[in-house]
Protein backbone atom coordinates (compact mmCIF):
# COMPACT_ATOMS: atom_id res chain seq x y z
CA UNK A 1 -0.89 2.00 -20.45
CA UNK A 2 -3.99 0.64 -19.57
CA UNK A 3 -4.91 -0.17 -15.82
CA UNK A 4 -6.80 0.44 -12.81
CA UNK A 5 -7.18 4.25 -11.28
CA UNK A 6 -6.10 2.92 -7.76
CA UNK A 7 -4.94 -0.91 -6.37
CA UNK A 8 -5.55 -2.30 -2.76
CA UNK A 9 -3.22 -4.86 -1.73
CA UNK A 10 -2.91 -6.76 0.89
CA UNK A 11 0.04 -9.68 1.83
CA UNK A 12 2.65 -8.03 -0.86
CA UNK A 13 5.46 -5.34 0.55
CA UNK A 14 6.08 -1.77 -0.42
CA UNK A 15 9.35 -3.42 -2.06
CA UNK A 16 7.41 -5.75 -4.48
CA UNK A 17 4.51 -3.13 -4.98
CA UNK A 18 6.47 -0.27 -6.14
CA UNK A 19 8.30 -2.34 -8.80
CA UNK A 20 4.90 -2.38 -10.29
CA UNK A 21 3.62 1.24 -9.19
CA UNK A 22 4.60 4.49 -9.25
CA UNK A 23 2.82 5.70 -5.81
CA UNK A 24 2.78 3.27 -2.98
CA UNK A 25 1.17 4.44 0.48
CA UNK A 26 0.08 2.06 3.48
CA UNK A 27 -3.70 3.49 4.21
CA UNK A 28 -4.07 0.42 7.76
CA UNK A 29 -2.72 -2.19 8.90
CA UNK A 30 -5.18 -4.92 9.85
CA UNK A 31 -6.68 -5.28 13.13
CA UNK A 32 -9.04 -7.66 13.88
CA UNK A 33 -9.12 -6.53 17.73
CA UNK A 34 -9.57 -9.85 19.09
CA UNK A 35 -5.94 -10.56 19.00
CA UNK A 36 -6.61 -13.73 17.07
CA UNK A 37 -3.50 -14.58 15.17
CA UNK A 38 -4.22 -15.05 11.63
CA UNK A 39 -2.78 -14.63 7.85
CA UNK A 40 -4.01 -11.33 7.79
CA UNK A 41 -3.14 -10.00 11.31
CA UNK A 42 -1.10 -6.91 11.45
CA UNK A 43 -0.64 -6.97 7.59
CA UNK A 44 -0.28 -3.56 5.83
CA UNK A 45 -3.33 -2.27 3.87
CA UNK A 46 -1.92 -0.68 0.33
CA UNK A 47 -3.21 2.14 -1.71
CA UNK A 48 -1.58 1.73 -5.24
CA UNK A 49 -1.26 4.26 -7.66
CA UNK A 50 0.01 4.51 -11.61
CA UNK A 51 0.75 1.21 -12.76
CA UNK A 52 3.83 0.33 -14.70
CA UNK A 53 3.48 -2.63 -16.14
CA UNK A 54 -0.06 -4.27 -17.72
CA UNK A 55 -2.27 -6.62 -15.91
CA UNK A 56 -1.42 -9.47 -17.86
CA UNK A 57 2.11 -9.48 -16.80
CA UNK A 58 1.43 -8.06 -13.43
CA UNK A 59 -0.90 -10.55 -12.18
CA UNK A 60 0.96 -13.89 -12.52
CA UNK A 61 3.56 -12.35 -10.43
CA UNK A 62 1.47 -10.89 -7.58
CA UNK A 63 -1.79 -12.78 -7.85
CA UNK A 64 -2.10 -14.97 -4.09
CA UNK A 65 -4.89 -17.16 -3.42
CA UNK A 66 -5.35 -18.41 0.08
């Protein structure tokens, strides 16, 4: 199936990610060390890995725009 090597995703959980992958690992969680509370704030960093489903399904379901 065709698809990226390796996803970054931010916002989404493992739960939702590894309907859609078949390796899921947190690589951070984001700091922005001025304890400003923001969107982004303490969310995990993902490193996703063998896709299971193509990006024209995938992305209507996971695609967020802020």
């Amino acid at each position: 199936m065709p698809g990226a090597g390796v996803v970054v995703a931010v916002g989404l959980t493992r739960q939702v990610l590894t309907q859609f992958f078949r390796s899921v690992t947190e690589a951070t969680r984001i700091d922005n060390t001025v304890d400003l509370d923001d969107d982004e704030q303490g969310r995990s960093v993902w490193v996703c890995r063998g896709q299971r489903t193509p990006w024209s399904q995938l992305w209507p379901l996971i695609a967020r725009f802020g």
